[in-house]
C-alpha atoms as a PDB file:
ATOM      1  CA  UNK A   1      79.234 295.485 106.936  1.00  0.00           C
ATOM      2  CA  UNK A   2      77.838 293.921 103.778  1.00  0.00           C
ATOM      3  CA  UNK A   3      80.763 294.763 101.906  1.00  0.00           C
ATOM      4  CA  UNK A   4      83.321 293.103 104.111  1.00  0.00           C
ATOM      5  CA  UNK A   5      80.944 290.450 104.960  1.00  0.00           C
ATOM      6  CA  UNK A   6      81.271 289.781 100.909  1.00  0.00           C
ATOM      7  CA  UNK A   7      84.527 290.496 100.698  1.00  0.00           C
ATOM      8  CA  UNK A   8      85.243 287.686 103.018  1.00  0.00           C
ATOM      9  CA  UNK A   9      83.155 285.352 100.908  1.00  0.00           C
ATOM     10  CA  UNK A  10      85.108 285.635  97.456  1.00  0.00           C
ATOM     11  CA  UNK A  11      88.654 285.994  99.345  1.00  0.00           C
ATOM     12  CA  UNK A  12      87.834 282.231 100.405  1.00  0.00           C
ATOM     13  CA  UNK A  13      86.593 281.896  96.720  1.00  0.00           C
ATOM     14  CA  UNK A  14      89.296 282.894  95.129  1.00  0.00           C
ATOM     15  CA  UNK A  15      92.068 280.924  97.447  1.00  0.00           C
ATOM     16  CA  UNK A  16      90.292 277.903  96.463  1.00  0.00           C
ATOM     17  CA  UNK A  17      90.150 278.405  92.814  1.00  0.00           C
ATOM     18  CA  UNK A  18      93.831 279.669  93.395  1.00  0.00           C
ATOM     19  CA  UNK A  19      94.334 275.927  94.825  1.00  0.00           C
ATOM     20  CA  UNK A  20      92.757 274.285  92.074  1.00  0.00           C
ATOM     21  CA  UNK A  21      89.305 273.724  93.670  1.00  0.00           C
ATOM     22  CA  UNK A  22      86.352 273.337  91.562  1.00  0.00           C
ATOM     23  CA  UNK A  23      83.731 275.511  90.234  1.00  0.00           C
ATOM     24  CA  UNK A  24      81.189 276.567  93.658  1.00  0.00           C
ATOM     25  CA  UNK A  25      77.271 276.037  92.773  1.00  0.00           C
ATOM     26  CA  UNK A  26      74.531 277.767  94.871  1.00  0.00           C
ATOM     27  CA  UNK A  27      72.217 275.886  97.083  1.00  0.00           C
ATOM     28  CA  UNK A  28      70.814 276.297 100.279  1.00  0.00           C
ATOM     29  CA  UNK A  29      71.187 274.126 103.878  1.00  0.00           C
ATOM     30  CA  UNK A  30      69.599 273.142 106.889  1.00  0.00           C
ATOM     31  CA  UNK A  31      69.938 270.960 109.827  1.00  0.00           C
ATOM     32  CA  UNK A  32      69.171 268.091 111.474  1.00  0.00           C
ATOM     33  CA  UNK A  33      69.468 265.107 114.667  1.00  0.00           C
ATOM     34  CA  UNK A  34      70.347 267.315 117.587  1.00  0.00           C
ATOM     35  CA  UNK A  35      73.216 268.969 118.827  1.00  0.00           C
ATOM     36  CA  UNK A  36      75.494 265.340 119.304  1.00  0.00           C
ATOM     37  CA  UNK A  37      74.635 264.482 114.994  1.00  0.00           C
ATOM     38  CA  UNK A  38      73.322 261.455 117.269  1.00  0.00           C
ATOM     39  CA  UNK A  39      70.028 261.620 114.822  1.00  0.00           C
ATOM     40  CA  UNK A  40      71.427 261.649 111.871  1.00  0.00           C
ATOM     41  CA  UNK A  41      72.775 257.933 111.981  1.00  0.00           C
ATOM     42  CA  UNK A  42      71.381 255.269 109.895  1.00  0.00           C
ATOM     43  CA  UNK A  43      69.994 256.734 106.857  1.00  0.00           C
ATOM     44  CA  UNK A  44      68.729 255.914 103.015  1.00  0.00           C
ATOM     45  CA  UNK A  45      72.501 255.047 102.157  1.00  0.00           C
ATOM     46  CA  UNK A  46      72.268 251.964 104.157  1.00  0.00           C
ATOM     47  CA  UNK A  47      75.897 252.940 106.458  1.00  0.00           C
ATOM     48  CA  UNK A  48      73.770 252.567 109.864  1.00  0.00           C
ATOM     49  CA  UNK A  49      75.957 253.579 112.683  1.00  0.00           C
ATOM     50  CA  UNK A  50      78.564 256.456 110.940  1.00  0.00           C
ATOM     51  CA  UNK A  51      81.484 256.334 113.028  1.00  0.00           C
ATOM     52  CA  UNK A  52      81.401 252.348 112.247  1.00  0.00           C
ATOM     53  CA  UNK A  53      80.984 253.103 108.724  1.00  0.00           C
ATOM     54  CA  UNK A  54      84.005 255.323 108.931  1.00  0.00           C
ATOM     55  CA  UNK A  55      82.006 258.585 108.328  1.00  0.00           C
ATOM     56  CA  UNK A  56      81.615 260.435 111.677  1.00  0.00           C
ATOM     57  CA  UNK A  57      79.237 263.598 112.184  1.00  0.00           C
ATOM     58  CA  UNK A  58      80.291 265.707 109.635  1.00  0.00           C
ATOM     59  CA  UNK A  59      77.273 264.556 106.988  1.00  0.00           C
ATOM     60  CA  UNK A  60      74.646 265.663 105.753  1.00  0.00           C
ATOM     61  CA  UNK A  61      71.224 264.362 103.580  1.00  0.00           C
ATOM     62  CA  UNK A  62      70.946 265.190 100.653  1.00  0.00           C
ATOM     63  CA  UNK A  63      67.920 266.838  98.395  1.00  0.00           C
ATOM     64  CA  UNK A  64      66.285 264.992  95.278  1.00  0.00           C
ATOM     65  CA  UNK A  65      68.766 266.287  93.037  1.00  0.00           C
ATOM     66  CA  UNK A  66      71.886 265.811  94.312  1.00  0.00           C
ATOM     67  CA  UNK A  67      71.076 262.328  95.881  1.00  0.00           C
ATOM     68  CA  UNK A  68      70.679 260.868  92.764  1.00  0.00           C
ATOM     69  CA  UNK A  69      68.692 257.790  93.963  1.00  0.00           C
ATOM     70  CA  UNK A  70      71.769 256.876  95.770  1.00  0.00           C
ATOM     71  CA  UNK A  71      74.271 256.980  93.684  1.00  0.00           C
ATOM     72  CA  UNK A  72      76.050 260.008  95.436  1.00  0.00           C
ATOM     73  CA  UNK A  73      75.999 257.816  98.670  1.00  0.00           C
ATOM     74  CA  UNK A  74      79.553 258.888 100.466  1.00  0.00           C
ATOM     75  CA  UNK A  75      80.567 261.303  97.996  1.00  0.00           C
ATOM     76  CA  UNK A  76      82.082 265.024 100.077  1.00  0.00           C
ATOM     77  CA  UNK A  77      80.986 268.457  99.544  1.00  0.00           C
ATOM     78  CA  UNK A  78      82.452 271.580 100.488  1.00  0.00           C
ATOM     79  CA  UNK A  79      80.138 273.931 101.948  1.00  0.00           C
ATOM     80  CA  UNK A  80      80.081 277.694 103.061  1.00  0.00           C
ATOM     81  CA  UNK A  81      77.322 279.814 103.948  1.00  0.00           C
ATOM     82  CA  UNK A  82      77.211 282.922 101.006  1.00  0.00           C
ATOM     83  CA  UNK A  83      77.829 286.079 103.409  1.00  0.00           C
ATOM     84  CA  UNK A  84      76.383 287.668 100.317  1.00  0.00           C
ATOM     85  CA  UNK A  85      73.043 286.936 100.453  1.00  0.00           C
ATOM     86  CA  UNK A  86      72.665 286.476 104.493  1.00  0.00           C
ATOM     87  CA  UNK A  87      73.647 288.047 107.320  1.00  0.00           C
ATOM     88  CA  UNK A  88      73.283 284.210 109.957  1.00  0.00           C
ATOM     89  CA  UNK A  89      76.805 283.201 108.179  1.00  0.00           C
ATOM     90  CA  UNK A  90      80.003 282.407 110.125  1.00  0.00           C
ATOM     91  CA  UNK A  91      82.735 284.390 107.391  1.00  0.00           C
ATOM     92  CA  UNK A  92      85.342 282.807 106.131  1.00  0.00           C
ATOM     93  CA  UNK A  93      84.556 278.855 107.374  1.00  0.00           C
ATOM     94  CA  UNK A  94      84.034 276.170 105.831  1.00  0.00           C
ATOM     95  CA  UNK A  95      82.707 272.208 106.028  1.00  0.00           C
ATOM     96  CA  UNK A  96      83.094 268.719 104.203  1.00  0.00           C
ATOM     97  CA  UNK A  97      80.331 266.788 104.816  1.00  0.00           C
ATOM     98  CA  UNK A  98      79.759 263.187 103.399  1.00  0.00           C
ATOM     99  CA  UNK A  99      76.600 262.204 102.068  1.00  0.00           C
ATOM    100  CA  UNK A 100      74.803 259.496 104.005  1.00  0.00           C
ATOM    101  CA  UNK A 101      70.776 260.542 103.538  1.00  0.00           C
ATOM    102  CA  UNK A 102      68.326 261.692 101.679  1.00  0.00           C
ATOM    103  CA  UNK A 103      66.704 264.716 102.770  1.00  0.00           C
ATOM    104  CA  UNK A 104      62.556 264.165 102.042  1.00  0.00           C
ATOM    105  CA  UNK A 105      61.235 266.051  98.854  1.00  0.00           C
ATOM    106  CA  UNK A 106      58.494 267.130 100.660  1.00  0.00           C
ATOM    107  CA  UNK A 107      61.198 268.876 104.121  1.00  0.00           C
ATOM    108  CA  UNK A 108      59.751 272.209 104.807  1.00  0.00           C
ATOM    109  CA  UNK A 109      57.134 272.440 102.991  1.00  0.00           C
ATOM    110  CA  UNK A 110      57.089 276.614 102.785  1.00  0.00           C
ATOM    111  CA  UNK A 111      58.564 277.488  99.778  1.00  0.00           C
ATOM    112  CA  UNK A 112      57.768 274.416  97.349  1.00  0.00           C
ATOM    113  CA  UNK A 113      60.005 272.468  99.766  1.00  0.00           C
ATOM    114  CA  UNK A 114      63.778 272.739 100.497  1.00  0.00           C
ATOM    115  CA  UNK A 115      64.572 269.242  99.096  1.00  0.00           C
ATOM    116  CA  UNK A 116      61.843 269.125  96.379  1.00  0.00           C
ATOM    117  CA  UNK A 117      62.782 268.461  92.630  1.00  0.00           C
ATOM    118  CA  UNK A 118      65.576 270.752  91.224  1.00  0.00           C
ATOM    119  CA  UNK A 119      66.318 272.241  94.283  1.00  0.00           C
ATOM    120  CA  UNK A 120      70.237 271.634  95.532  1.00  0.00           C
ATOM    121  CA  UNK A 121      70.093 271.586  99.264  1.00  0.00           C
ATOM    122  CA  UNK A 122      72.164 269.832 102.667  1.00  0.00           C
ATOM    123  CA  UNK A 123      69.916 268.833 105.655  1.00  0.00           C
ATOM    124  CA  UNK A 124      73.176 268.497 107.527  1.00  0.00           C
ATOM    125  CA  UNK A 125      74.049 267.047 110.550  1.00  0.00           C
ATOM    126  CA  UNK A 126      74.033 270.272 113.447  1.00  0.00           C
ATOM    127  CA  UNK A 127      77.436 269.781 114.367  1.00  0.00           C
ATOM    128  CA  UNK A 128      78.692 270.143 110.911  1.00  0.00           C
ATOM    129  CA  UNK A 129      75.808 272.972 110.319  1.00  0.00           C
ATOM    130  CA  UNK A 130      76.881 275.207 112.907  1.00  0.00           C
ATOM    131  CA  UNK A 131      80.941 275.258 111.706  1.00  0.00           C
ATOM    132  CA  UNK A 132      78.925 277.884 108.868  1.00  0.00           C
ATOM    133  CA  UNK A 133      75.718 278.919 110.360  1.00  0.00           C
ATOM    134  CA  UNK A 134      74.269 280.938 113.299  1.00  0.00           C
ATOM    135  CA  UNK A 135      71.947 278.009 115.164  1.00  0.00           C
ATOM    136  CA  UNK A 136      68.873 280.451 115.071  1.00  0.00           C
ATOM    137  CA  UNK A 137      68.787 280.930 110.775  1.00  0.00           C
ATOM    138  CA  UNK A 138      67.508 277.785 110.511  1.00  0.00           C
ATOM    139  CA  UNK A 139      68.207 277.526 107.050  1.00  0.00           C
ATOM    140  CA  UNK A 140      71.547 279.505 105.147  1.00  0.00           C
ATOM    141  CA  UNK A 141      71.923 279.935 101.270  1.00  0.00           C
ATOM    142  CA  UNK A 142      75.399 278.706 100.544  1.00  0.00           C
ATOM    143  CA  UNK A 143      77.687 277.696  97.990  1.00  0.00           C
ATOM    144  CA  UNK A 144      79.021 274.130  97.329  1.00  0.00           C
ATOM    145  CA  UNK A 145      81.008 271.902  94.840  1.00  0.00           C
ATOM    146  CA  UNK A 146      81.793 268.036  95.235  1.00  0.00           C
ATOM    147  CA  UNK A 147      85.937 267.343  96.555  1.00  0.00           C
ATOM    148  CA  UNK A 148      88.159 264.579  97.477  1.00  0.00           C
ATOM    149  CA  UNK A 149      86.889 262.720 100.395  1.00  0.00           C
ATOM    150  CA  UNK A 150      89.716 261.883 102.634  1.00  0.00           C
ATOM    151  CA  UNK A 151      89.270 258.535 105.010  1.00  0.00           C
ATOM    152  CA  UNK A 152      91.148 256.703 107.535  1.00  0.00           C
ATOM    153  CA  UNK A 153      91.702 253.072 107.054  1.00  0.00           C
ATOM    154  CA  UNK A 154      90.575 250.714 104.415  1.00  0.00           C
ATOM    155  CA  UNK A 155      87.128 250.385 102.401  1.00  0.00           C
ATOM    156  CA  UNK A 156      84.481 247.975 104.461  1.00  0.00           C
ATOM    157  CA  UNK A 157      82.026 245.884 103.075  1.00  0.00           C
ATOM    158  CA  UNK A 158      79.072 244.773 105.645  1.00  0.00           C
ATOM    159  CA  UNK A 159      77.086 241.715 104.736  1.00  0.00           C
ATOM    160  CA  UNK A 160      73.422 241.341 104.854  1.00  0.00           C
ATOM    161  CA  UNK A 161      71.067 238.838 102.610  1.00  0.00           C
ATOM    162  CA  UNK A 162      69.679 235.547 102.773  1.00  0.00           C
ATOM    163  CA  UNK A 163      71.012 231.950 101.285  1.00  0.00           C
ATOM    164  CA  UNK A 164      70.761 233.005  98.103  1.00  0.00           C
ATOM    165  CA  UNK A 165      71.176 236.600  97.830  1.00  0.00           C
ATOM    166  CA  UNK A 166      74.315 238.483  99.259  1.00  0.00           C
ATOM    167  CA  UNK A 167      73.613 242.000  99.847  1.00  0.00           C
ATOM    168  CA  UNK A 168      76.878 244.316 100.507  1.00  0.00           C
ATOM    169  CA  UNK A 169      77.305 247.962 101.874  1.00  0.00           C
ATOM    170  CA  UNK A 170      80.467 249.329 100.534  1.00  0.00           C
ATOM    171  CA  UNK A 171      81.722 251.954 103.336  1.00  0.00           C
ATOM    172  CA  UNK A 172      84.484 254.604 103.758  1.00  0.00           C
ATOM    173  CA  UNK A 173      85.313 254.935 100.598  1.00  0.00           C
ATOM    174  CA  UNK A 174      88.133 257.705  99.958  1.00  0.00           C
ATOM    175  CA  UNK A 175      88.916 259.419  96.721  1.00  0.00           C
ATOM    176  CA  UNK A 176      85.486 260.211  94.665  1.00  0.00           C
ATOM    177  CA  UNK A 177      84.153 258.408  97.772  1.00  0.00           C
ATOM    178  CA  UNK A 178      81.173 256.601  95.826  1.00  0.00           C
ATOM    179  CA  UNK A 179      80.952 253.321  93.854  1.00  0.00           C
ATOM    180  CA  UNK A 180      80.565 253.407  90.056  1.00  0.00           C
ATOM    181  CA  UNK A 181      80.530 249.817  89.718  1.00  0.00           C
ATOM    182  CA  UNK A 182      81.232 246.333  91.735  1.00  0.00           C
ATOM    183  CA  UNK A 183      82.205 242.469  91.615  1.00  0.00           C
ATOM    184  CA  UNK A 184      81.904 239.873  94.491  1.00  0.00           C
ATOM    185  CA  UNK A 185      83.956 236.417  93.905  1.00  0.00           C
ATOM    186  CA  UNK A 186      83.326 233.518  95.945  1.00  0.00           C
ATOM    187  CA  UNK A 187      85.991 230.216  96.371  1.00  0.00           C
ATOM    188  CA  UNK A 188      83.561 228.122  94.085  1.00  0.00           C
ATOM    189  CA  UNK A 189      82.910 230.828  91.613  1.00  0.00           C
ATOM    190  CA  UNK A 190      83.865 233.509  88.860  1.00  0.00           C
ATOM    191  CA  UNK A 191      83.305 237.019  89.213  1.00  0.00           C
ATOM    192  CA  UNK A 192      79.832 238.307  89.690  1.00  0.00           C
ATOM    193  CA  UNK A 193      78.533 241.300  88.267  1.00  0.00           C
ATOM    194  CA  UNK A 194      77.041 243.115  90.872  1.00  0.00           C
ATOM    195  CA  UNK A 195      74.176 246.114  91.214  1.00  0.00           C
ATOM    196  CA  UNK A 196      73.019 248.600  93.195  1.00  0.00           C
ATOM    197  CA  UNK A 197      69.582 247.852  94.862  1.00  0.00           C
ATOM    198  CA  UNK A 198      69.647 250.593  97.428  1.00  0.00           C
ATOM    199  CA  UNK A 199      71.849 253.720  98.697  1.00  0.00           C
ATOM    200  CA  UNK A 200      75.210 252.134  99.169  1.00  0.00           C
ATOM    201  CA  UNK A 201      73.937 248.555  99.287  1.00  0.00           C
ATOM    202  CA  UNK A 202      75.260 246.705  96.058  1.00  0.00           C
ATOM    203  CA  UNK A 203      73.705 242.710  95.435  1.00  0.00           C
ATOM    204  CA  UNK A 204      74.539 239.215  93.888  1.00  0.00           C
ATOM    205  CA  UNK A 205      71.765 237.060  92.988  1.00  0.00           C
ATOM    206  CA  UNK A 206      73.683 234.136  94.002  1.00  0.00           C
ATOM    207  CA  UNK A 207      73.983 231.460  96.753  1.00  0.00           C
ATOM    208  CA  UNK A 208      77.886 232.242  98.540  1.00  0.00           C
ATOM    209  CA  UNK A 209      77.352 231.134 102.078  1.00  0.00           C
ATOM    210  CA  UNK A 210      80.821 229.191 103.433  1.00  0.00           C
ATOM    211  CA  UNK A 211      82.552 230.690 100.618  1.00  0.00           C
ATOM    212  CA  UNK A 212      85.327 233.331 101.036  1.00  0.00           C
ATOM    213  CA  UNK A 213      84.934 236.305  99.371  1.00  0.00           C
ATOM    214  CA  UNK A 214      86.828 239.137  97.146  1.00  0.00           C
ATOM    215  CA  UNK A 215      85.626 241.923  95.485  1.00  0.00           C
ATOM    216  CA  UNK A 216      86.557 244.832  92.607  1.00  0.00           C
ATOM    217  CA  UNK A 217      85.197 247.829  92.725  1.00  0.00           C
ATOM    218  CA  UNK A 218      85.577 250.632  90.333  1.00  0.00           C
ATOM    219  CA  UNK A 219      85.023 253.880  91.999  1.00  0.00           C
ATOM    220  CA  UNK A 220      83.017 257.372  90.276  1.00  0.00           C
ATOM    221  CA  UNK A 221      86.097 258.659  89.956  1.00  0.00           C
ATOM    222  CA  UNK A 222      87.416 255.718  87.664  1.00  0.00           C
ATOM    223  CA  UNK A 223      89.962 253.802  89.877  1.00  0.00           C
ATOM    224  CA  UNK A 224      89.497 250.028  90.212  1.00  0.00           C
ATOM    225  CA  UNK A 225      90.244 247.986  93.144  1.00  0.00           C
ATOM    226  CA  UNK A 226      91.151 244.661  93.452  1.00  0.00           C
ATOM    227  CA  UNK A 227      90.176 243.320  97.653  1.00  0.00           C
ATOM    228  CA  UNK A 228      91.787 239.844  97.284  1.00  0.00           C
ATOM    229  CA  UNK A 229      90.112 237.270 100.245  1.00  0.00           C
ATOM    230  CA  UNK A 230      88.441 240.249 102.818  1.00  0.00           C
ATOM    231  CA  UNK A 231      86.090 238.219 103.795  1.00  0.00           C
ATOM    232  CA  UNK A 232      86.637 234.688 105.230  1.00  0.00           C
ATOM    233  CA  UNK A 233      85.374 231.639 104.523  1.00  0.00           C
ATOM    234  CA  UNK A 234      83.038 231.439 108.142  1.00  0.00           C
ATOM    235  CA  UNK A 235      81.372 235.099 107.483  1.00  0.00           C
ATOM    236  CA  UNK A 236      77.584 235.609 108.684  1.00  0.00           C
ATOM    237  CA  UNK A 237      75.145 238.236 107.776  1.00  0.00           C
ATOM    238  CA  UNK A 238      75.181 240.972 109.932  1.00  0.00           C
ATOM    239  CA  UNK A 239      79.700 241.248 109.845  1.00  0.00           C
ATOM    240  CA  UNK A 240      81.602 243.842 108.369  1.00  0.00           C
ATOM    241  CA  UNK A 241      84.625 243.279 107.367  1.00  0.00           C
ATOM    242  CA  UNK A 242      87.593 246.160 106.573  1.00  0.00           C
ATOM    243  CA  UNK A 243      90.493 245.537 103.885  1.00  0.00           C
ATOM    244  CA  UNK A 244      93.566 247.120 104.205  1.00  0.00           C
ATOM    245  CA  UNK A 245      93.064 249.262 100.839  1.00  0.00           C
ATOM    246  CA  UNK A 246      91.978 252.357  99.817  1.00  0.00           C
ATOM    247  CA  UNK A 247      90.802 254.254  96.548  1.00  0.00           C
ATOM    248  CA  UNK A 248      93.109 257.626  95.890  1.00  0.00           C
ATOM    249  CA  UNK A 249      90.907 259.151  93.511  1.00  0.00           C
END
C-alpha cells in the first residue's frame, strides 16, 4: 500500500514537471473556519469578505515564512498532501489556494509551533483542506510551489483613509497575483508613489477627496498596469471599485 500510495505521489510529480510546473518544496498544512470557509474571511491581508474580493474559499493563511509580512498577500500555491510520508492523504489531488492570512507563529503550539519561524506551513480554509486531506489528520505534510493565479474579472481597488490619507486594497489580482509596487493619480495631481502599510493595503500620504483617481501597478511578476479613471470623481471611503483589466503574468 505504501508503494502505490507513493507511486501515486511522484506520477502527479512528474506530469507537472512534464507540464512545466515548478520545483515542489515540503511543508506541512492544517485547517481552519468551519466546514462553509465562512471563518476564514477577513484576514491580515486586509480583502475582508473573499468572494467580494474575488478570492472565494479556496485560501489559506499563511506561516511566518511564507507570509512575508504581507507581501505574498494573493499570491496561489499548489498543494498536495505527500502520500509518502502519511497515510490521511487523498492520492493523486490537488488544490490552489490564494493567500489571504497569516497563520499565528505561535498555532499549535506542540512541536515549536506549525507557523513559527522557518517553518513553511497552510492553515487553509476546510473546504480547500479536505480536496487533499482526511478531516480527522488534522494536520498533513505536503508538498507545494507558488503558480499562476487565475481570476475572473478585473483588479479592484477598495478605498479606506481619512482627508488626508488614502488607503487602497488592491484585490483579485491574476498572474503572480501580488503587488510589487503601486501609483495613485488624482485630477489635481502627478503620480504618487505609493507603499505598503499593511497586507494588501497600499497608502498615499496625500489629501485626494473629490478627485478622480487612476492607478499603475507593477505586479511580483514584473507586468505594469496602467487603470486610467477607475475611480470617479464622487468616491467615499468604504467603495470598491473594479477596472476592466487584468495582469497576465
Amino acid at each position: 500500500m505504501a508503494m502505490a500510495r507513493r507511486l501515486v505521489l511522484w506520477g502527479v510529480l512528474a506530469a507537472c514537471v512534464a507540464a512545466g510546473a515548478g520545483d515542489w518544496s515540503p511543508g506541512t498544512a492544517t485547517f481552519y473556519g468551519g466546514a462553509d470557509g465562512s471563518g476564514t474571511m477577513d484576514g491580515a491581508c486586509g480583502y475582508g469578505n473573499l468572494y467580494s474580493a474575488g478570492y472565494g474559499v479556496n485560501n489559506a493563511a499563511l506561516s511566518q515564512t511564507l507570509f512575508n509580512d504581507g507581501a505574498s498577500c494573493g499570491q496561489c500555491y499548489l498543494i498536495m498532501c505527500d502520500t509518502s510520508k502519511s497515510t490521511s492523504c487523498k492520492p493523486g489531488n490537488t488544490i490552489t489556494v490564494t493567500a489571504t492570512n497569516l497563520c499565528p507563529a505561535n498555532y499549535a503550539l506542540t512541536n515549536g509551533g506549525w507557523c513559527g519561524p522557518g517553518r513553511p506551513h497552510f492553515d487553509m480554509s476546510q473546504p480547500a483542506w479536505e480536496n487533499i486531506g482526511i478531516y480527522q489528520a488534522g494536520v498533513i505534510p505536503v508538498v507545494y510551489q507558488r503558480v499562476q493565479c487565475s481570476r475572473s474579472g478585473g483588479v479592484r481597488f477598495s478605498l479606506a483613509g481619512s482627508k488626508y490619507f488614502l488607503l487602497v486594497n488592491i484585490q483579485n489580482i491574476g498572474g503572480s497575483g501580488s503587488v510589487g509596487a503601486a501609483w495613485v493619480k488624482g485630477t489635481k495631481t502627478g503620480w504618487i508613489q505609493m507603499s505598503r502599510n499593511w497586507g494588501a493595503n497600499w497608502q498615499a500620504l496625500s489629501g485626494l477627496v473629490g478627485q478622480a483617481l487612476s492607478f499603475a501597478v507593477t505586479s511580483t511578476g514584473g507586468q505594469y498596469v496602467h487603470f486610467p479613471d477607475v475611480v470617479p470623481a464622487w468616491w467615499q471611503f468604504g467603495q470598491t471599485f473594479t477596472s476592466n483589466l487584468q495582469f497576465s503574468y
